[in-house]
Protein backbone atom coordinates (compact mmCIF):
# COMPACT_ATOMS: atom_id res chain seq x y z
CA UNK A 1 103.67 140.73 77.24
CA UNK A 2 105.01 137.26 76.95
CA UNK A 3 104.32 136.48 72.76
CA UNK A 4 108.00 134.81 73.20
CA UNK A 5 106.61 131.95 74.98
CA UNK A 6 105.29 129.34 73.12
CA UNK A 7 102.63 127.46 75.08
CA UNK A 8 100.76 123.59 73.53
CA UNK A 9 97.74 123.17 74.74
CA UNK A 10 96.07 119.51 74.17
CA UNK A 11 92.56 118.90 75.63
CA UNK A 12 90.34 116.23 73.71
CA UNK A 13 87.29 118.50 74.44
CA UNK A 14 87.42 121.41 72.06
CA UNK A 15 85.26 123.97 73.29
CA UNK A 16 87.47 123.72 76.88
CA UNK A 17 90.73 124.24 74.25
CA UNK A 18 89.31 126.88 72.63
CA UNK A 19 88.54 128.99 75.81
CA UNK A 20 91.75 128.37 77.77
CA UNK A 21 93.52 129.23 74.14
CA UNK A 22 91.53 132.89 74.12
CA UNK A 23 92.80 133.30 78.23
CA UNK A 24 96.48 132.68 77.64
CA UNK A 25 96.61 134.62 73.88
CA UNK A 26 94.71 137.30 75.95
CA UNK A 27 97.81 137.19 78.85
CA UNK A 28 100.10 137.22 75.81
CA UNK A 29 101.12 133.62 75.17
CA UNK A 30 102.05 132.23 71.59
CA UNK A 31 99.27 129.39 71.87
CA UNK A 32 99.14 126.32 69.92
CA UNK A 33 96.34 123.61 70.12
CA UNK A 34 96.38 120.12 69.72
CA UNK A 35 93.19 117.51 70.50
CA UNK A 36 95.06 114.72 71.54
CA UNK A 37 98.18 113.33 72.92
CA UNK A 38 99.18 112.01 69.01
CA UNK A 39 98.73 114.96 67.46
CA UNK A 40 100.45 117.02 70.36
CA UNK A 41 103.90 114.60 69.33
CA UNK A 42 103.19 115.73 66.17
CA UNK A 43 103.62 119.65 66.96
CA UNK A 44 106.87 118.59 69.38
CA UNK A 45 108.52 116.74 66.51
CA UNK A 46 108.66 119.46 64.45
CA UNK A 47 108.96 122.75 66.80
CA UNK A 48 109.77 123.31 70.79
CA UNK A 49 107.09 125.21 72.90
CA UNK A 50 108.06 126.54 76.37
CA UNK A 51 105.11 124.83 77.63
CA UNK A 52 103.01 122.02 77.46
CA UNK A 53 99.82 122.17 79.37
CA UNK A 54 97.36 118.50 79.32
CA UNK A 55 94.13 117.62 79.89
CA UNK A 56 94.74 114.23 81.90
CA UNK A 57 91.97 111.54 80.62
CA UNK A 58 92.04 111.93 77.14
CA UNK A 59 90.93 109.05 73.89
CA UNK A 60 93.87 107.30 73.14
CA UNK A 61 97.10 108.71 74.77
CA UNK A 62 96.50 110.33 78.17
CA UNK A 63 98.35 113.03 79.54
CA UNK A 64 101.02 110.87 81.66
CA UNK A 65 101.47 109.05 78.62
CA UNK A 66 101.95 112.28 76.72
CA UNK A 67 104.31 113.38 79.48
CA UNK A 68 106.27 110.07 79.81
CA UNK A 69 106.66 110.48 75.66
CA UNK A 70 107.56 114.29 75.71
CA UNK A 71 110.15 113.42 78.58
CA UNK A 72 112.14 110.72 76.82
CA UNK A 73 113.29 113.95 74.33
CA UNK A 74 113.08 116.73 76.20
CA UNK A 75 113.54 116.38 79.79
CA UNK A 76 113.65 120.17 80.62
CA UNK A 77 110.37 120.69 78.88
CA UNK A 78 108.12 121.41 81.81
CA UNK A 79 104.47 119.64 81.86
CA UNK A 80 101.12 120.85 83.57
CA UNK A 81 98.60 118.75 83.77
CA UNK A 82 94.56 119.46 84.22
CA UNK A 83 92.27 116.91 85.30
CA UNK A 84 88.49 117.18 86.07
CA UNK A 85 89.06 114.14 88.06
CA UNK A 86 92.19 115.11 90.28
CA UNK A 87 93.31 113.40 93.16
CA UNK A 88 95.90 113.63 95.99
CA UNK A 89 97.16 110.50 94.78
CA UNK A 90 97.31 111.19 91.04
CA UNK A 91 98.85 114.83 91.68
CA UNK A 92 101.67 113.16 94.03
CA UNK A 93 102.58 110.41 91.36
CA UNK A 94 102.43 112.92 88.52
CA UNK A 95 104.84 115.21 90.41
CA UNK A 96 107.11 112.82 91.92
CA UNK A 97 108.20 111.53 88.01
CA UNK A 98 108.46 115.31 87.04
CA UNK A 99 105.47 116.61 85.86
CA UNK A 100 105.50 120.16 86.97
CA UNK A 101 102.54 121.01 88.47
CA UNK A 102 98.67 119.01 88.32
CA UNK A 103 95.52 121.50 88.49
CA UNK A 104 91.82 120.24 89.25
CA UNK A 105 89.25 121.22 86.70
CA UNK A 106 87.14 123.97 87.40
CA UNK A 107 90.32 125.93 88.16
CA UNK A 108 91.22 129.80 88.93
CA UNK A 109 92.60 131.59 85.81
CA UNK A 110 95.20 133.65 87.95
CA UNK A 111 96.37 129.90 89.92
CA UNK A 112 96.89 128.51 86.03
CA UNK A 113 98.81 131.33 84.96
CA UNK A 114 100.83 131.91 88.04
CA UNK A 115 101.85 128.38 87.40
CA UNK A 116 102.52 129.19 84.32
CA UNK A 117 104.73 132.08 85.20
CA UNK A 118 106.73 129.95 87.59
CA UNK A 119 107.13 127.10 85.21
CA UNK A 120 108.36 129.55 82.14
CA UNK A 121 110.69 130.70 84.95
CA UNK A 122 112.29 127.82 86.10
CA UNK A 123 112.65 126.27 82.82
CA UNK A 124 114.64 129.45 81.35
CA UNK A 125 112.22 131.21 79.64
CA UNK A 126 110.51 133.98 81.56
CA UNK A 127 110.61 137.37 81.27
CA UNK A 128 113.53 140.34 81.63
CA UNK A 129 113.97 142.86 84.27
CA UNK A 130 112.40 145.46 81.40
CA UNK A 131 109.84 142.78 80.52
CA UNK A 132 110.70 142.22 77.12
CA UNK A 133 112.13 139.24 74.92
CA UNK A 134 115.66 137.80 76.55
CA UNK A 135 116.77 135.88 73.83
CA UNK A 136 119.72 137.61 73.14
CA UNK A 137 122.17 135.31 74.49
CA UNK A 138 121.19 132.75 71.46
CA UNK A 139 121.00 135.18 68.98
CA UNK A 140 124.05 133.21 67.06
CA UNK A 141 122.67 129.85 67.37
CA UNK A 142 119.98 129.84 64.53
CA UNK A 143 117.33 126.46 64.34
CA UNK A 144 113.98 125.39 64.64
CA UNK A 145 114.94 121.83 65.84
CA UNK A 146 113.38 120.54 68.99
CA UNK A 147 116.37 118.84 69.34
CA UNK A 148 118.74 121.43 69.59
CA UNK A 149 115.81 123.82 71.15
CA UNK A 150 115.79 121.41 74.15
CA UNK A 151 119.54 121.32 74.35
CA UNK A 152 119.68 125.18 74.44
CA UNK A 153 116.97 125.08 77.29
CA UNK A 154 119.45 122.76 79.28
CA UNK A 155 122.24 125.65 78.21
CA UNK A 156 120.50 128.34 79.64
CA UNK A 157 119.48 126.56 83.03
CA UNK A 158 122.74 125.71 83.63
CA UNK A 159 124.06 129.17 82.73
CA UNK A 160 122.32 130.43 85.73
CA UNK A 161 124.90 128.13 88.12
CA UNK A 162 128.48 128.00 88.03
CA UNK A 163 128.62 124.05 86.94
CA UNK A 164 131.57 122.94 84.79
CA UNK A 165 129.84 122.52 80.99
CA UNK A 166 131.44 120.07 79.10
CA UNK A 167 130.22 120.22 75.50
CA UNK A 168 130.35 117.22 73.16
CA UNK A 169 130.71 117.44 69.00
CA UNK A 170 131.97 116.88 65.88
CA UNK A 171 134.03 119.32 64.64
CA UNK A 172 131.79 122.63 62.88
CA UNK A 173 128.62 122.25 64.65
CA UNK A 174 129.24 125.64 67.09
CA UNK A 175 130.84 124.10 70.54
CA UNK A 176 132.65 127.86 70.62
CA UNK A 177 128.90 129.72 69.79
CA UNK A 178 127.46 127.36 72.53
CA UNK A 179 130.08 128.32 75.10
CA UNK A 180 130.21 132.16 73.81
CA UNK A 181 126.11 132.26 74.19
CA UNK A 182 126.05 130.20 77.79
CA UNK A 183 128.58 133.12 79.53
CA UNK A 184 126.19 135.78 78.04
CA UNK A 185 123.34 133.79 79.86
CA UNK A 186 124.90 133.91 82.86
CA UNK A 187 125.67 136.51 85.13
CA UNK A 188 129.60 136.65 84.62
CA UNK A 189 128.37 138.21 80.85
CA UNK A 190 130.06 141.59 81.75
CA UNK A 191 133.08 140.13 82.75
CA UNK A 192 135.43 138.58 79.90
CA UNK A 193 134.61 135.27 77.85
CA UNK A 194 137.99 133.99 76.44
CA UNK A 195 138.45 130.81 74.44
CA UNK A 196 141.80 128.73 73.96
CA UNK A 197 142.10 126.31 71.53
CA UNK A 198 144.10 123.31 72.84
CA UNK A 199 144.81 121.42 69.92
CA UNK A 200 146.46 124.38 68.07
CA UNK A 201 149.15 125.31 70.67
CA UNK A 202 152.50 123.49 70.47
CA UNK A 203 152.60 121.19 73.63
CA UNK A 204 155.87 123.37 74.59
CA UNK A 205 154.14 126.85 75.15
CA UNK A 206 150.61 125.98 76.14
CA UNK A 207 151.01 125.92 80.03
CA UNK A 208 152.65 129.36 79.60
CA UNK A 209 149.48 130.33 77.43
CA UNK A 210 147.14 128.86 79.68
CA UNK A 211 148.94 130.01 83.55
CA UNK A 212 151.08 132.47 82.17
CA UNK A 213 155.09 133.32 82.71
CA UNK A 214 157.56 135.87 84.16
CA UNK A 215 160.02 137.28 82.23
CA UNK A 216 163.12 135.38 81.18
CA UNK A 217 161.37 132.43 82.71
CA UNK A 218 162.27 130.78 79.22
CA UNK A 219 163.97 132.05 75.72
CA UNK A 220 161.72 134.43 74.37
CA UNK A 221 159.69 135.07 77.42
CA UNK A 222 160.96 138.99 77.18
CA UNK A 223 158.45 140.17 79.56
CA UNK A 224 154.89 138.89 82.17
CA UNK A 225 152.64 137.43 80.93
CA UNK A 226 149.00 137.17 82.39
CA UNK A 227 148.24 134.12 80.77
CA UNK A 228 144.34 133.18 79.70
CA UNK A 229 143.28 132.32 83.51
CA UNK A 230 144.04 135.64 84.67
CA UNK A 231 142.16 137.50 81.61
CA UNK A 232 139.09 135.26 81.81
CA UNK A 233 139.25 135.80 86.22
CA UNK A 234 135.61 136.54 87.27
CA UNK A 235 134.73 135.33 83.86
CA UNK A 236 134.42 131.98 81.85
CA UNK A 237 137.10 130.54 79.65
CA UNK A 238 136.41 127.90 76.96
CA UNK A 239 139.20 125.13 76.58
CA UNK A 240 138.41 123.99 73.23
CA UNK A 241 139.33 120.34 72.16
CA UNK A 242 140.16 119.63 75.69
CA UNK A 243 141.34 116.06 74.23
CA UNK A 244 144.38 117.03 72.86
CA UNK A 245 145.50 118.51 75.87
CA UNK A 246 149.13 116.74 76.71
CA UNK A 247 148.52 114.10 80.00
CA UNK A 248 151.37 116.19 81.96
CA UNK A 249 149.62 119.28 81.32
CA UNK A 250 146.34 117.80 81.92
CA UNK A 251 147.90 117.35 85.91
CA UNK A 252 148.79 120.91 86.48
CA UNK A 253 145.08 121.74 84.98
CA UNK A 254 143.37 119.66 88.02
CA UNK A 255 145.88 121.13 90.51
CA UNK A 256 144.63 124.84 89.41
CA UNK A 257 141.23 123.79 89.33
CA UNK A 258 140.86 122.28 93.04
CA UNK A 259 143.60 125.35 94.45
CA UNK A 260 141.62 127.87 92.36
CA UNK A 261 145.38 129.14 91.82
CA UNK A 262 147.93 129.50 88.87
CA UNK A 263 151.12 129.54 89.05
CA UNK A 264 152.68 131.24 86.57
CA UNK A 265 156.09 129.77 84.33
CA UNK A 266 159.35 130.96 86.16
CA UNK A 267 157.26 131.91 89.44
CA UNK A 268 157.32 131.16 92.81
CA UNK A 269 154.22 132.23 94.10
CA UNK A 270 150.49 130.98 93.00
CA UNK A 271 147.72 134.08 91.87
CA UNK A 272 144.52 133.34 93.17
CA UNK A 273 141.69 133.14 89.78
CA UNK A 274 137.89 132.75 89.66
CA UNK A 275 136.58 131.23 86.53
CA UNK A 276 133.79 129.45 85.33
CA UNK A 277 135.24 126.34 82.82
CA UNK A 278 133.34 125.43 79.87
CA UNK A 279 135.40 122.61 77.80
CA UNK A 280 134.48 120.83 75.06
CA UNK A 281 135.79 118.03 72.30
CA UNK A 282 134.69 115.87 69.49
CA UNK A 283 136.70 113.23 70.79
CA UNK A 284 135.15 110.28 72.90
CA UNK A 285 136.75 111.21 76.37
CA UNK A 286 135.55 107.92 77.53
CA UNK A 287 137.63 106.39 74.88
CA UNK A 288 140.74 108.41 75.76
CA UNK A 289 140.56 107.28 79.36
CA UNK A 290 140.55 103.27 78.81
CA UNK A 291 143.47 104.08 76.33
CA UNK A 292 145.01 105.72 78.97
CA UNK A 293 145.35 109.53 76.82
CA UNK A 294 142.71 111.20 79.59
CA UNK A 295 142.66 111.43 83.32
CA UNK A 296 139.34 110.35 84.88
CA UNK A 297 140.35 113.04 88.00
CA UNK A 298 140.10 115.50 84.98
CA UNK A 299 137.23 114.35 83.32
CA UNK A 300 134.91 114.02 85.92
CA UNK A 301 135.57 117.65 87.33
CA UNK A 302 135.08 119.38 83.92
CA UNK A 303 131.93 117.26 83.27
CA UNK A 304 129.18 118.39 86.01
CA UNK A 305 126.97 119.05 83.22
CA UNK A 306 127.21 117.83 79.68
CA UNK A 307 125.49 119.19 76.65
CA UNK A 308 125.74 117.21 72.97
CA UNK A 309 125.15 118.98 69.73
CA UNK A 310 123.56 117.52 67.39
CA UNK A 311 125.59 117.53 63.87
CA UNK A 312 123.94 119.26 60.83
CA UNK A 313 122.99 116.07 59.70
CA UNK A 314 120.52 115.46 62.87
CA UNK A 315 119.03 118.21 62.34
CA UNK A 316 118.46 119.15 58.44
CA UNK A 317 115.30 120.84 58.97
CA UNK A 318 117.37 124.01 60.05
CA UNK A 319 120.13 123.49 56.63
CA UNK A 320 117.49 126.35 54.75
CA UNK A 321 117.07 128.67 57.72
CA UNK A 322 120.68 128.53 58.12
CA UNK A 323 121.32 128.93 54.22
CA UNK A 324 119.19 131.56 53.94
CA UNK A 325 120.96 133.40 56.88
CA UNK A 326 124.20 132.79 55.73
CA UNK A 327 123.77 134.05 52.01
CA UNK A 328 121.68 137.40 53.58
CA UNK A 329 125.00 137.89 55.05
CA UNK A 330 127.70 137.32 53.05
CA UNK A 331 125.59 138.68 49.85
CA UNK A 332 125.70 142.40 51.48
CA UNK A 333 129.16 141.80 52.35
CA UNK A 334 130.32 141.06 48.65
CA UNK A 335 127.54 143.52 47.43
CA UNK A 336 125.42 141.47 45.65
CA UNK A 337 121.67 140.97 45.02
CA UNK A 338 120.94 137.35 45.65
CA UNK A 339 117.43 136.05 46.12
CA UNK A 340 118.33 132.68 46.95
CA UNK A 341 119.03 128.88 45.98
CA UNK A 342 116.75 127.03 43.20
CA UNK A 343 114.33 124.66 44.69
CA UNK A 344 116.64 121.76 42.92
CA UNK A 345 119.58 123.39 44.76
CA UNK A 346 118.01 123.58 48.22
CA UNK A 347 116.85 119.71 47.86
CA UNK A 348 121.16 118.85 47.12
CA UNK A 349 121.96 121.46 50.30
CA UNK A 350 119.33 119.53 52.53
CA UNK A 351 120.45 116.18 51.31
CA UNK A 352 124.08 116.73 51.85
CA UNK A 353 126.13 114.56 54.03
CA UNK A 354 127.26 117.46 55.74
CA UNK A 355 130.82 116.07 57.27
CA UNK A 356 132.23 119.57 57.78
CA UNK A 357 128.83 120.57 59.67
CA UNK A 358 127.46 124.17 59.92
CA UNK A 359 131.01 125.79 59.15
CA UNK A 360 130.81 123.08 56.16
CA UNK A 361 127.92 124.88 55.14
CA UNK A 362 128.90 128.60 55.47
CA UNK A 363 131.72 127.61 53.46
CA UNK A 364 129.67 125.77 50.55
CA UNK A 365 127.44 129.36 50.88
CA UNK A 366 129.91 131.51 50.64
CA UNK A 367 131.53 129.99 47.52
CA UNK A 368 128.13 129.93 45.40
CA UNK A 369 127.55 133.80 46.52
CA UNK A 370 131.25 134.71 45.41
CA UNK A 371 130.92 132.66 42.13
CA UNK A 372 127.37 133.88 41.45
CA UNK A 373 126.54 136.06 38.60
CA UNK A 374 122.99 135.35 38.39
CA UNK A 375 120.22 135.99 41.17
CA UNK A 376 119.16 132.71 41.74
CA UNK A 377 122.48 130.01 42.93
CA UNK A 378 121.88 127.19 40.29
CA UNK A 379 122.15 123.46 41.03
CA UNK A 380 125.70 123.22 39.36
CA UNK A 381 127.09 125.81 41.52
CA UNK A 382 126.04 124.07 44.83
CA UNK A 383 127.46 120.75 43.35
CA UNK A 384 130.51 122.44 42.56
CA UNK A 385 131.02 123.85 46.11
CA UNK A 386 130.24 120.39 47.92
CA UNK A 387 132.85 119.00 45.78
CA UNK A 388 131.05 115.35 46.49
CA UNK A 389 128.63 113.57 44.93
CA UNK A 390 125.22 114.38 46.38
CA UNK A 391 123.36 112.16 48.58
CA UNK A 392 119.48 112.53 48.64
CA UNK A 393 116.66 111.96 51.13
CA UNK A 394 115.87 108.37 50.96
CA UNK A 395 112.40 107.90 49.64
CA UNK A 396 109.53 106.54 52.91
CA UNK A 397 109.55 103.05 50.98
CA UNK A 398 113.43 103.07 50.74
CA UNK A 399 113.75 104.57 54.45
CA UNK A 400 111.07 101.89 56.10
CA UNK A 401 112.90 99.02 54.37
CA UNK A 402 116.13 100.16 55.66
CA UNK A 403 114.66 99.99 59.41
CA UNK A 404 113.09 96.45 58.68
CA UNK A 405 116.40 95.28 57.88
CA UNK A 406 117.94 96.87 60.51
CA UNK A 407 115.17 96.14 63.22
CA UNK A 408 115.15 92.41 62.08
CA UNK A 409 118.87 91.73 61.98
CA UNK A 410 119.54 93.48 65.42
CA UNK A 411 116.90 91.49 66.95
CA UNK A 412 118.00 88.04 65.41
CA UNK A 413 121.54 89.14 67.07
CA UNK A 414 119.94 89.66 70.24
CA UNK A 415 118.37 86.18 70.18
CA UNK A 416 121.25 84.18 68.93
CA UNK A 417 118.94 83.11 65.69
CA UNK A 418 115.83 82.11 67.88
CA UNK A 419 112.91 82.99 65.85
CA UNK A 420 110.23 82.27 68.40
CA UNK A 421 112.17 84.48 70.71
CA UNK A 422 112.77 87.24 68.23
CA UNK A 423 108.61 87.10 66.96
CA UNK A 424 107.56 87.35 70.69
CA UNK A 425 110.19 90.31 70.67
CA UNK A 426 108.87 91.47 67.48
CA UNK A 427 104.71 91.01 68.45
CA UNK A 428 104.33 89.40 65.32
CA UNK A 429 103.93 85.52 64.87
CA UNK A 430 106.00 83.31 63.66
CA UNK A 431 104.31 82.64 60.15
CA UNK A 432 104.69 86.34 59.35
CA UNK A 433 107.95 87.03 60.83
CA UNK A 434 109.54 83.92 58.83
CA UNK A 435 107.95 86.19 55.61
CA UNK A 436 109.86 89.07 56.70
CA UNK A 437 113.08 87.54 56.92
CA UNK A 438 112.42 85.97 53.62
CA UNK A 439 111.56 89.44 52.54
CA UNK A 440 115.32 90.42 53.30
CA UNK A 441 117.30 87.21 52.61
CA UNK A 442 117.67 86.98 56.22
CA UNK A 443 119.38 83.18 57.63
CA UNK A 444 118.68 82.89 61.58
CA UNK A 445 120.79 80.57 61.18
CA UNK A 446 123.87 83.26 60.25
CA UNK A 447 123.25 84.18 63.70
CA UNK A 448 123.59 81.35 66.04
CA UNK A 449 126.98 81.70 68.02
CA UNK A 450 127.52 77.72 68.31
CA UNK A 451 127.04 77.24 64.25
CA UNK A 452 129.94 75.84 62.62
CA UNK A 453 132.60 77.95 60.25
């Protein structure tokens, strides 16, 4: 059975969706429907399928247009496409900008859902050698955002290569859990995952750390020492906050990566290692190498395949999954009966600013559970664990005047002041796009570069 995989389904004629959703729920697909392109971004911006399979002419968006949208966010999100009026043509264009496979209407139930198959399959989502749900890998990264969905579907294709990750974020959103779930995607998982810190070792002993040393190679060095290459070899070892790694250090790094070698402190001869590198920082590496802190050599070897997580903040829809999770948790392990946060509490959790991120969080929930002596976490209690004054969801009216503003100054900045320019930009004429700048006290005249000071 394949219930794991989430298939959409968007056809504009609904007695075709309703048949095609019977035949997959029948071959054991999670099936969700959707009767046009519109409401099919709808679905997407709210939860991830595996699989998106289109109807081609459609009222309103058609299915290239639904692909071209769905592709801008989630580029590993493969795309079939049906037509009752296929063509060689059409199929060849479709497939050479990455849909994934283009089927003429009437077709064969076993061609759709071998394509199907292969596509769940390539993507990262088919099924296990004992045909059962192989999700295990992920089981520490909780969400239901599409946006960090896709990003774990880019995780787990590359986890079938040996690419250098690189993984980009701020500090507490899970670049360890990321690296930790990639090597048990992969099929170095029985061999050892070890993770090194590089901010946290004095400058002094991290080479010794990281290669390893003989003994007496240095005071304190009373016997050999594998070092973290060695006990990661046929494995994958995370260098965590690969920015603050020293620039001299950052040399011998390179060298063992291209020799595939270490050399250990005090030693003479190299010991041949075998490791996959995942790295990651919340620094801006770019940034580091125009000031000269990074080397690009470096860099551009550890980065064959980046991955960005989203903060906590980009993705608030999972703050109550990961809430409740958290207080399940820690409740048993303080032996407590907690049903959960007050609906006034949740709203102050989901509105948070959320600087510290998802260890922020765990932190904020495990204070409330160990200060709790009720079983419901009041208000005051999450207030009193964020230690900061609570910022709320901005209201639509509040939000959409914010992105007026916005919208309308960046474009008068783009357009040195012109207003003709920036209405043309805009699609609005002039008349009504003087009324919006009125609207928001805006001068284009604040924004011509040649105006006097």
């Amino acid at each position: 059975m394949n219930a794991y995989s989430e298939i959409l389904l968007v056809d504009d004629d609904t007695d075709l969706l309703r048949l095609l959703s019977i035949r997959l729920k029948a071959a054991g697909y999670g099936v969700t429907t959707a009767e046009s392109g519109e409401k099919a971004l709808s679905h997407l911006a709210v939860a991830r399928p595996q699989l998106v399979i289109t109807d081609l002419r459609m009222g309103g968006m058609d299915g290239m247009a639904l692909f071209e949208a769905i592709h801008k966010n989630n580029a590993t999100l493969p795309v079939i496409i049906l037509t009752a009026h296929g063509s060689i043509p059409d199929a060849v264009a479709a497939t050479k900008q990455g849909v994934f496979s283009f089927l003429t209407k009437p077709f064969d139930s076993k061609v759709l859902l071998g394509q199907i198959e292969r596509a769940l399959h390539l993507s990262g989502h088919g099924v296990d050698d004992n045909g059962g749900k192989n999700n295990d890998w992920r089981s520490e990264l909780i969400t239901r955002s599409p946006v960090m969905e896709d990003m774990l579907a880019q995780a787990k294709l590359v986890a079938a290569t040996d690419a250098s990750v690189f993984i980009h974020g701020d500090s507490g959103t899970g670049k360890e859990l990321l690296a930790k779930a990639i090597h048990l995607a992969s099929s170095r998982h029985h061999k050892p995952f070890v993770g090194v810190n590089c901010g946290a070792i004095p400058e002094a002993l991290l080479e010794s750390e990281l290669f390893g040393h003989t003994k007496g190679s240095f005071t304190g060095a009373t016997q050999d020492y594998n070092g973290l290459f060695r006990s990661a070899n046929n494995g994958t070892l995370l260098l965590d906050e690969i920015g603050d790694m020293p620039i001299a250090l950052q040399v011998k790094l390179l060298r063992v990566l291209q020799e595939k070698q270490v050399r250990p402190v005090g030693s003479s001869q190299s010991v041949p290692v075998e490791v996959r590198i995942i790295s990651a920082t919340h620094r801006e590496l770019e940034e580091e190498m125009i000031a000269g802190n990074f080397r690009e050599d470096l860099y551009y070897r550890l980065n064959v395949v980046s991955l960005e997580i989203p903060s906590l903040a980009e993705r608030r829809e999972d703050i109550p999954l990961l809430a409740a999770h958290f207080l399940a948790r820690t409740a048993e392990n303080y032996g407590k009966k907690i049903k959960g946060y007050s609906p006034e509490a949740m709203e102050i959790l989901i509105g948070a600013s959320w600087p510290g991120n998802v260890r922020q969080l765990l932190n904020v929930v495990e204070q409330t559970v160990a200060l709790c002596t009720t079983s419901i976490i009041s208000t005051a209690s999450v207030q009193r664990a964020l230690r900061d004054k609570p910022s709320k969801i901005p209201s639509l009216l509040d939000a959409r005047k914010q992105f007026e503003r916005e919208y309308l100054t960046k474009l008068l900045k783009v357009t040195d002041g012109n207003v003709s320019q920036a209405a043309l930009m805009a699609k609005r004429n002039r008349t009504e796009f003087y009324r919006l700048l009125h609207r928001y006290d805006l001068d284009p005249g604040l924004f011509k570069s040649d105006r006097d000071y």
